[in-house]
Each structure stands twice: as C-alpha cells, then as structure tokens.
C-alpha atoms as a PDB file:
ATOM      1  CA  UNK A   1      16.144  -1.890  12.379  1.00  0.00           C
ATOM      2  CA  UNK A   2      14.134  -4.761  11.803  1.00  0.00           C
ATOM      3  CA  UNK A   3      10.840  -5.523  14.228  1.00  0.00           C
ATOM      4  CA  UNK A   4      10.011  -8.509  16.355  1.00  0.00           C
ATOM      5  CA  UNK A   5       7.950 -10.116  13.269  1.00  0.00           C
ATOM      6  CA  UNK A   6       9.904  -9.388  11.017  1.00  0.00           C
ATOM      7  CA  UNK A   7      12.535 -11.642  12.795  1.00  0.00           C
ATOM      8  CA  UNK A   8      10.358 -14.307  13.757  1.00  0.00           C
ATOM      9  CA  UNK A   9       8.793 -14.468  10.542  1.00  0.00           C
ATOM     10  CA  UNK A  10      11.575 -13.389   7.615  1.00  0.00           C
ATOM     11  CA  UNK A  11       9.235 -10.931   4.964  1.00  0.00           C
ATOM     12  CA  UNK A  12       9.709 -12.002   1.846  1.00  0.00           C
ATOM     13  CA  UNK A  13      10.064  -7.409   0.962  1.00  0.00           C
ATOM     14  CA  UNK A  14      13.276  -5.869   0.986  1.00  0.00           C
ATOM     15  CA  UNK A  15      12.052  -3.551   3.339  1.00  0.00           C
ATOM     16  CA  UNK A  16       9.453  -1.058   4.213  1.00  0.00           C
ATOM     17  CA  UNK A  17       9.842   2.984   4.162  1.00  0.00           C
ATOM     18  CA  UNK A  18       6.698   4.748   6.163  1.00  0.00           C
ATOM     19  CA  UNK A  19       6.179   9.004   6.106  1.00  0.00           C
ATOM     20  CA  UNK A  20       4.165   8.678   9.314  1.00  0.00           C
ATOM     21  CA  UNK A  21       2.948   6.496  11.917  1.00  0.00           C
ATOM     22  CA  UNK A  22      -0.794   6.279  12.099  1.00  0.00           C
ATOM     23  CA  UNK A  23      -2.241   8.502  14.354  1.00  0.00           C
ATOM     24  CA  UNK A  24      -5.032  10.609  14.589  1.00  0.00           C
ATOM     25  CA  UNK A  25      -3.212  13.808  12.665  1.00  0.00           C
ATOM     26  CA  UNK A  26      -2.302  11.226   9.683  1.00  0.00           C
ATOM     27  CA  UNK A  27      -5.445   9.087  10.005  1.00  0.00           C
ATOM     28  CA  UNK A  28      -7.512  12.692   8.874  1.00  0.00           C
ATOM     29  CA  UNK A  29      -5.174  13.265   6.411  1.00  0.00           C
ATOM     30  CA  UNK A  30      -5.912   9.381   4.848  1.00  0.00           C
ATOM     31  CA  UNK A  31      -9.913   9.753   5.678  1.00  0.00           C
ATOM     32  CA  UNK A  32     -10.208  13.464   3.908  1.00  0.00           C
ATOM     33  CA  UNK A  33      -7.499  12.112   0.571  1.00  0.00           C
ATOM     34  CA  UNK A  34      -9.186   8.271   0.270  1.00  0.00           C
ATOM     35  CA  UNK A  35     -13.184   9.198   1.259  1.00  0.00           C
ATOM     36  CA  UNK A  36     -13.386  12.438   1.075  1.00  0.00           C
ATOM     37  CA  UNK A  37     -12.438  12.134  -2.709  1.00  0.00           C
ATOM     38  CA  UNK A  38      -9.387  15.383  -1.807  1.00  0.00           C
ATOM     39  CA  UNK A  39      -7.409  13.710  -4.353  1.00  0.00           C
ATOM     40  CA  UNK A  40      -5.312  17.544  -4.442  1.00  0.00           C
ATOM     41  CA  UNK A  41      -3.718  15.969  -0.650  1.00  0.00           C
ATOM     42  CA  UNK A  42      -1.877  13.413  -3.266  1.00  0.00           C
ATOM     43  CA  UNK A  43       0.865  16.087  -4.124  1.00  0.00           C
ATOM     44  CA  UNK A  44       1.330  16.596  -0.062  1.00  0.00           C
ATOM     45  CA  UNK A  45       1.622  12.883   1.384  1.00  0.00           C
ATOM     46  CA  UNK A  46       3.626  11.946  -1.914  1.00  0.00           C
ATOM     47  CA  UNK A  47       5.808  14.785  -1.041  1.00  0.00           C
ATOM     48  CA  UNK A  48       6.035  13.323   2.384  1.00  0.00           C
ATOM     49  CA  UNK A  49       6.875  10.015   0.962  1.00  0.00           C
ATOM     50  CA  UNK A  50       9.300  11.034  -1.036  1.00  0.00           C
ATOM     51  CA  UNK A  51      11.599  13.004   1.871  1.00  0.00           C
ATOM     52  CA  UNK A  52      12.152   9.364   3.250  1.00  0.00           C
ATOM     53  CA  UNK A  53      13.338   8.157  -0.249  1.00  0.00           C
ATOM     54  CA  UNK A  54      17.445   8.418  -1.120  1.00  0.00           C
ATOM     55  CA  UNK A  55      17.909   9.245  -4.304  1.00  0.00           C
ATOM     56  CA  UNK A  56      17.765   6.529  -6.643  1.00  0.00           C
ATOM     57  CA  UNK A  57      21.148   7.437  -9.106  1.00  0.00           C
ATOM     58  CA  UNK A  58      21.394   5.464 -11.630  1.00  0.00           C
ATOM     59  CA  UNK A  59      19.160   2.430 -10.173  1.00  0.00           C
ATOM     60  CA  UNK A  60      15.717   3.695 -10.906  1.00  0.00           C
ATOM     61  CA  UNK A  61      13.137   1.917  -9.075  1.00  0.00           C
ATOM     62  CA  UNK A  62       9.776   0.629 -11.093  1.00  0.00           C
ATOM     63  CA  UNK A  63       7.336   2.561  -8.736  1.00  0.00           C
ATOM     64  CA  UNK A  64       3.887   0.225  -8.671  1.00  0.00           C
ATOM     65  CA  UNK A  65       1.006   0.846  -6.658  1.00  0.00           C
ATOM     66  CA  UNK A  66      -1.297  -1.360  -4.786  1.00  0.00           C
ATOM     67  CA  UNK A  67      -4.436  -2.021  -7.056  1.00  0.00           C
ATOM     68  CA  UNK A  68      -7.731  -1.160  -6.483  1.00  0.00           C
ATOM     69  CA  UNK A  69     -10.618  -4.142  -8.093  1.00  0.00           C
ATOM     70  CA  UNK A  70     -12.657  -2.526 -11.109  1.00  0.00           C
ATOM     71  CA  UNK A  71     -15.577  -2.543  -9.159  1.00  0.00           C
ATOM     72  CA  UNK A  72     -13.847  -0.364  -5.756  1.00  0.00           C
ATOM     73  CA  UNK A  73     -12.511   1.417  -8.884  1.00  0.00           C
ATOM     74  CA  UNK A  74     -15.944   2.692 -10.643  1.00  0.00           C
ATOM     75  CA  UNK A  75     -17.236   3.155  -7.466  1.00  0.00           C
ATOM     76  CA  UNK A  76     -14.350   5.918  -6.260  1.00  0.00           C
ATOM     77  CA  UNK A  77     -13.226   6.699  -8.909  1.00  0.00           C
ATOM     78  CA  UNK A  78      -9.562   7.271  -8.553  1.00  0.00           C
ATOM     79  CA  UNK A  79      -6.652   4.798  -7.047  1.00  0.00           C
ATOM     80  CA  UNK A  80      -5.096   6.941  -4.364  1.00  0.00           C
ATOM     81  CA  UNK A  81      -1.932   4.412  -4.401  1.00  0.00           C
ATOM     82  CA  UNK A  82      -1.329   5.233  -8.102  1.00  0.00           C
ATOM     83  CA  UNK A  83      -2.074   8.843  -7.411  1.00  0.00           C
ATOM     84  CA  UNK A  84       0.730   8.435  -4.680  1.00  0.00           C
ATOM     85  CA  UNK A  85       3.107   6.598  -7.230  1.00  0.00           C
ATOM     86  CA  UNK A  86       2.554   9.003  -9.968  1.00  0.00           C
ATOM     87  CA  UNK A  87       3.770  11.715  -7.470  1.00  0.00           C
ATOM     88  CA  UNK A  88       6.651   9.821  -6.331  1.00  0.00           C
ATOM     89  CA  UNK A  89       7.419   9.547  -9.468  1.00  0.00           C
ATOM     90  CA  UNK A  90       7.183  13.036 -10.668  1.00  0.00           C
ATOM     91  CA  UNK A  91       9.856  13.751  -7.877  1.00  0.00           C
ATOM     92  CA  UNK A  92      12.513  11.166  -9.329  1.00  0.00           C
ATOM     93  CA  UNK A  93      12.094   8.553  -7.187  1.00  0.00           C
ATOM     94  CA  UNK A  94      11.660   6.248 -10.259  1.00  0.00           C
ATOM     95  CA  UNK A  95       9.596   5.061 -13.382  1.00  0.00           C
ATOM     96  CA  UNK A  96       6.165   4.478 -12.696  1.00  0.00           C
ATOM     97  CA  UNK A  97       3.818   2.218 -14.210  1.00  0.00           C
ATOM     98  CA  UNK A  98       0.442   2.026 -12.653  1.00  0.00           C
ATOM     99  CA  UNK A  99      -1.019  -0.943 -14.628  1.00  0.00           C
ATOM    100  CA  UNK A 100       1.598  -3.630 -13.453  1.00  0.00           C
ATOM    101  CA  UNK A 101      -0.478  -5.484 -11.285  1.00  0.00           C
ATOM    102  CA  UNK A 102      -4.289  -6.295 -11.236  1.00  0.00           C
ATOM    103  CA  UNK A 103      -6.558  -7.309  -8.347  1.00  0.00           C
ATOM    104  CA  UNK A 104      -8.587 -10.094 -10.552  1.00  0.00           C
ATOM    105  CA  UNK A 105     -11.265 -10.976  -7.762  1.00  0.00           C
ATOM    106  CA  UNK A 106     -13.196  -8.624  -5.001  1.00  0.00           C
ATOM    107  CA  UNK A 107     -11.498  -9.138  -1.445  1.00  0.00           C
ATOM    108  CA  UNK A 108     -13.511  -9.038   1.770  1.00  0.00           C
ATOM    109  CA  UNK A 109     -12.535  -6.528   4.425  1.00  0.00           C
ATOM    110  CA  UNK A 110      -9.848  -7.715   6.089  1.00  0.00           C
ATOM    111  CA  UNK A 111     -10.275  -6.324   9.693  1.00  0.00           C
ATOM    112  CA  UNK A 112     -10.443  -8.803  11.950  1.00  0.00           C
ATOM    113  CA  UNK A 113      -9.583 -11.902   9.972  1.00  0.00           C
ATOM    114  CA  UNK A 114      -6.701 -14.137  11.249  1.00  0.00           C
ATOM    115  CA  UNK A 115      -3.889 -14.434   9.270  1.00  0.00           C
ATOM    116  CA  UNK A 116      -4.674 -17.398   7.283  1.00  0.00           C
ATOM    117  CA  UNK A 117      -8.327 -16.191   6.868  1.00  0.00           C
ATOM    118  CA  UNK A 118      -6.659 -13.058   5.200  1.00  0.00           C
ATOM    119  CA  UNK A 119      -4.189 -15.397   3.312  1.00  0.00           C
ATOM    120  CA  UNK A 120      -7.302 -17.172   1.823  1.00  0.00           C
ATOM    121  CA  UNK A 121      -9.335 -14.218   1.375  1.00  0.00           C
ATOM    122  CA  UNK A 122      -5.923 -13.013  -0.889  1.00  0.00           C
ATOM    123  CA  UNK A 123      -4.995 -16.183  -2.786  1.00  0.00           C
ATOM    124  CA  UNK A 124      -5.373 -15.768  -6.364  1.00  0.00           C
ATOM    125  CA  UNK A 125      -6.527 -12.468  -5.781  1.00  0.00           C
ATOM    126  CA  UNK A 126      -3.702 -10.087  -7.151  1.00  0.00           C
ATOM    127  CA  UNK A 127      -1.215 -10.913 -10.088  1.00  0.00           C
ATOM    128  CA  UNK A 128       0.795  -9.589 -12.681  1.00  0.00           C
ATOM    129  CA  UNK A 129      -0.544  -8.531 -16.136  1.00  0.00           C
ATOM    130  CA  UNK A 130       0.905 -11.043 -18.909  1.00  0.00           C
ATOM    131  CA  UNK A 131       2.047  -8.338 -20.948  1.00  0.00           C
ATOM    132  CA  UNK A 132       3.780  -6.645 -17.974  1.00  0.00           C
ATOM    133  CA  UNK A 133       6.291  -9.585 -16.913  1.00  0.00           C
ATOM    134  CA  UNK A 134       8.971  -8.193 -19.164  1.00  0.00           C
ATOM    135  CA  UNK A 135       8.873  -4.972 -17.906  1.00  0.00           C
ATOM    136  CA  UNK A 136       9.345  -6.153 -14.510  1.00  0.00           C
ATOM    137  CA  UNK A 137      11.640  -8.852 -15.074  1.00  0.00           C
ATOM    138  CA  UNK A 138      14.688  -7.952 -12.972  1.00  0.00           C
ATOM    139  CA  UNK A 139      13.686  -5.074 -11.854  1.00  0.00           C
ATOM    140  CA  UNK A 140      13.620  -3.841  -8.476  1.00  0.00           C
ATOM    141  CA  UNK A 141      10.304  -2.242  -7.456  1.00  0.00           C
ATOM    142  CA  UNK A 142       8.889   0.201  -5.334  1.00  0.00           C
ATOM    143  CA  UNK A 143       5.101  -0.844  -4.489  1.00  0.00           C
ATOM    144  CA  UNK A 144       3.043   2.436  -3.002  1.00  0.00           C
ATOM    145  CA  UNK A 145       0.257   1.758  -0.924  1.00  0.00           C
ATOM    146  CA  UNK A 146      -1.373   4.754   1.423  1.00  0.00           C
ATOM    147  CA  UNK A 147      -1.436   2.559   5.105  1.00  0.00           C
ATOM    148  CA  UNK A 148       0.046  -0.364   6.056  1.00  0.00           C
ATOM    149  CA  UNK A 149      -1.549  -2.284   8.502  1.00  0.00           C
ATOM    150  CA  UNK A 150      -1.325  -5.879   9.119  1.00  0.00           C
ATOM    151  CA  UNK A 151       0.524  -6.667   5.439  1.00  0.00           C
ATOM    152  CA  UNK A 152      -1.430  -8.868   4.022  1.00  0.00           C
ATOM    153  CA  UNK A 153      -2.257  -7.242   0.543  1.00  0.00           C
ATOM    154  CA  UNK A 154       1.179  -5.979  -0.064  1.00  0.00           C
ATOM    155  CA  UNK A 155       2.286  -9.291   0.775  1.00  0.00           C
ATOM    156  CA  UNK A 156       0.313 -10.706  -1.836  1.00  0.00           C
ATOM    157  CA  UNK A 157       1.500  -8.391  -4.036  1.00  0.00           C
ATOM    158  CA  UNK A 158       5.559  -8.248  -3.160  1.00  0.00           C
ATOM    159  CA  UNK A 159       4.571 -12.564  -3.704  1.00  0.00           C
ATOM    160  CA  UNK A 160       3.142 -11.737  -7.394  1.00  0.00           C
ATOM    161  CA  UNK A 161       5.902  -9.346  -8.040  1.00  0.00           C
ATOM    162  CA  UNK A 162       8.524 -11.657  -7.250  1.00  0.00           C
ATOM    163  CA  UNK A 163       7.175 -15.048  -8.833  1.00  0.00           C
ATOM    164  CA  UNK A 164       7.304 -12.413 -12.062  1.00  0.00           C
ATOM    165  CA  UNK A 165      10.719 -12.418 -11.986  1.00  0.00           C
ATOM    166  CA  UNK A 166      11.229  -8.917 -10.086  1.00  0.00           C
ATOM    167  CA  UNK A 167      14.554  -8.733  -8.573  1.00  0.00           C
ATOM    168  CA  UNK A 168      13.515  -7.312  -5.381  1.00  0.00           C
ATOM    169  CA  UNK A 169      10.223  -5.202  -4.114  1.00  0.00           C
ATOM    170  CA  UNK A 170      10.305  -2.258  -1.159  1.00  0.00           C
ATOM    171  CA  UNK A 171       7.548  -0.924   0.097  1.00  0.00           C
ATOM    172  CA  UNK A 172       6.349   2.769   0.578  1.00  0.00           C
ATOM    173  CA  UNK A 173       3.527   3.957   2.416  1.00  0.00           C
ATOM    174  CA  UNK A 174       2.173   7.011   3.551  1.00  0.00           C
ATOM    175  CA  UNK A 175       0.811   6.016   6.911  1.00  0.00           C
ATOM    176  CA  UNK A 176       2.141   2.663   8.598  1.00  0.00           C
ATOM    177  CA  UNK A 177       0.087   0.978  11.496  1.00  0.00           C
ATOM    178  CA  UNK A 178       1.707  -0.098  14.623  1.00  0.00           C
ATOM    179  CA  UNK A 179      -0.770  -1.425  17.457  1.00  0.00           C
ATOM    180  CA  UNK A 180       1.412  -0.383  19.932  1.00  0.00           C
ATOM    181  CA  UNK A 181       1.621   3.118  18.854  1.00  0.00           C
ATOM    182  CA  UNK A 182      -1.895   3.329  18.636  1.00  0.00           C
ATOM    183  CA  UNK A 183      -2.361   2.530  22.236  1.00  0.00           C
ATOM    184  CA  UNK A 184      -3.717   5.757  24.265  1.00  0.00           C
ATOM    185  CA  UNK A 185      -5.044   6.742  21.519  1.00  0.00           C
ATOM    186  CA  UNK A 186      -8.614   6.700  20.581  1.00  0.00           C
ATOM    187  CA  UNK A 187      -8.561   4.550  17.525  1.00  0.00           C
ATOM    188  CA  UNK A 188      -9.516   0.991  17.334  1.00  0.00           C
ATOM    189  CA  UNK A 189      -6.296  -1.179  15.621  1.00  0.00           C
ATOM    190  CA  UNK A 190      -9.576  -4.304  15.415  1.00  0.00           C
ATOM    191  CA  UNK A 191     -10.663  -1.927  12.637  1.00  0.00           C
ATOM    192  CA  UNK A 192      -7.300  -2.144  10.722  1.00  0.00           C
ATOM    193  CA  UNK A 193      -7.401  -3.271   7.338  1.00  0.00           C
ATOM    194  CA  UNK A 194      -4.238  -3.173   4.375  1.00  0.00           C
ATOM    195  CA  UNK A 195      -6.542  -3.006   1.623  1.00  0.00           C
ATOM    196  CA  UNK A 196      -8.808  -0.837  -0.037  1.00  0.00           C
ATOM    197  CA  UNK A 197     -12.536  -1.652   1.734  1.00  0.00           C
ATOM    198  CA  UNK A 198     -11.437   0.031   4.940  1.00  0.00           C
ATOM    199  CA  UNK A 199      -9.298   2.495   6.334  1.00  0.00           C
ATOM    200  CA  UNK A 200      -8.598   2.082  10.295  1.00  0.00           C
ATOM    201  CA  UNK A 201     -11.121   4.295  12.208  1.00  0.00           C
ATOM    202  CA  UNK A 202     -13.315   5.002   8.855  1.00  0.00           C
ATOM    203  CA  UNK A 203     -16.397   3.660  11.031  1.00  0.00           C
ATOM    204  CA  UNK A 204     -15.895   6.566  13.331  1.00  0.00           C
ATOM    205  CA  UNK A 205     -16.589   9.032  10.536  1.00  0.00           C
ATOM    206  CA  UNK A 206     -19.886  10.069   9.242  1.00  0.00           C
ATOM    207  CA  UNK A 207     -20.416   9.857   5.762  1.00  0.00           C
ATOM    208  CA  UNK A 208     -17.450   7.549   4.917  1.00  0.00           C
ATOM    209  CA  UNK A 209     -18.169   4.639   2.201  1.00  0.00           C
END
C-alpha cells in the first residue's frame, strides 16, 4: 500500500519495510541501543527486522547501512545501522558490506528544517566509495537504517546508490516515524530527525548525547 506522499511525490526507493512504528515502547528500545551504547539490543531489533524480510532465494540483496561521519563515528563508537545490517545479514537476508557508502561532510540536525533546507544540508554529503561502484553495479540493495523519519538521509543515499549504477535500493528500518501515529502520544514529531545527530524524543532523556 503506498501512502499519500508517496503518490504525490513518486520515491525514487523500491519500497520501504519497517519492524515497528515509533512509539514510546520502540522509541526506548532506539534511545537504550543508539545512546545508551546497548549495542547487545542489535541481535533483537535485527531479529525483528528480519521477520518482515521474505526470503531472498537466489536474489541476494547487498545489505548497506546508513553511514555514520568519522567524527559521529569516534565519538560513539559503533554504527548501529551496520550493527543492524551485519545482523540481517547473519540471518540470510543477504551479503553485507558495511563500507559501501561514506558520509564525506558533517550534516546539521535535521529536525525542523524544511525540505529543501534538509536537501541542502544533504547535497554532496553522502556518496559511494570509488572502489565500491563495481560491487554495486546492478545490484539490488537493501539500505538499513534504525528510524525513519522524514527521509531525507536515506534519500540521499537510495540517490547515491542509484547514480552508482545499483539496480534498485529498499529500505529497512527498525523503527519508522509516522506523525499521525504519534499523535496522543507524548512525543514531539518537531524533534524528528533521519540521521544520526538526533533520535526523536532524545531531548526528553537525561544523559543522552
């Protein structure tokens, strides 16, 4: 079923496949796995992941996560997206490769931005390592991320991906956000951010970075 957006505005992704919607049950799980460095919760939400996967047969998917800058990188100290592709890839959802693409300049957070702020904020920002293309080259891929909010990184990425010469790119997520399913809820979808500098409701927890 495809949304409202999606048929306004045709996604250039061949689809998106979420475990969860975000709420507050997943949005602990995220908080506790991203921030609170319990990189062991990897092995559950892939595992969740992975129950909305078919089985690939013959057609193995390149799994590829979202990347992380260096400097987000040294600072945590683990990519939970390629901890979340190595997992769906350890339960034969595909061939992973974790260095395919590379976020070559620090992005702003993203919450709150309109969409062409975001889109300028992204440009340039994510690509595909030279020595990578062949690899990729008509492939189909499966990019991991851990929440989906408004799109805009994977977007960026699914566009890098592509103008390498992939053959098609779906995306998997742990957690997906929908502002209408957040509504009674006490979270704030304002805060909602796709990439890696914030996680929707971090601001509410003590301690986060």
């Amino acid at each position: 079923m495809e949304c409202g957006n999606c048929l306004a505005n045709p996604p250039k992704h061949s689809g998106i496949v979420a475990a969860t919607l975000y709420n507050d049950a997943s949005r602990n799980l995220v908080l506790s796995f991203k921030h609170g460095r319990r990189i062991a919760l990897a092995r559950l939400l892939g595992r969740l992941m992975a129950t909305k996967l078919p089985d690939p047969g013959g057609d193995r998917p390149l799994i590829v996560p979202v990347p992380l800058h260096r400097w987000r990188l040294w600072q945590r100290g683990f990519n939970q997206s390629a901890l979340l592709a190595q997992e769906l890839g350890g339960r034969g959802k595909g061939d992973v490769a974790v260095d395919v693409l590379v976020r070559l300049k620090a992005t702003p957070m993203l919450g709150g931005m309109r969409r062409q702020a975001r889109q300028r904020a992204l440009h340039g920002a994510i690509a595909v390592r030279p020595q990578r293309h062949r690899l990729i080259k008509g492939r189909n891929i499966l990019l991991v991320d851990d929440v989906l909010t408004s799109g805009a990184t994977t977007n960026a990425c699914v566009a890098a991906l592509l103008k390498a010469g992939a053959a098609s790119v779906r995306i998997c997520c742990f957690a997906r956000v929908l502002e209408e399913a957040l509504a009674g809820q006490n979270l704030d979808a304002s805060l909602s951010s796709d990439d890696e500098n914030i996680t929707p409701g971090i601001t509410r927890i003590p301690g986060a970075t």
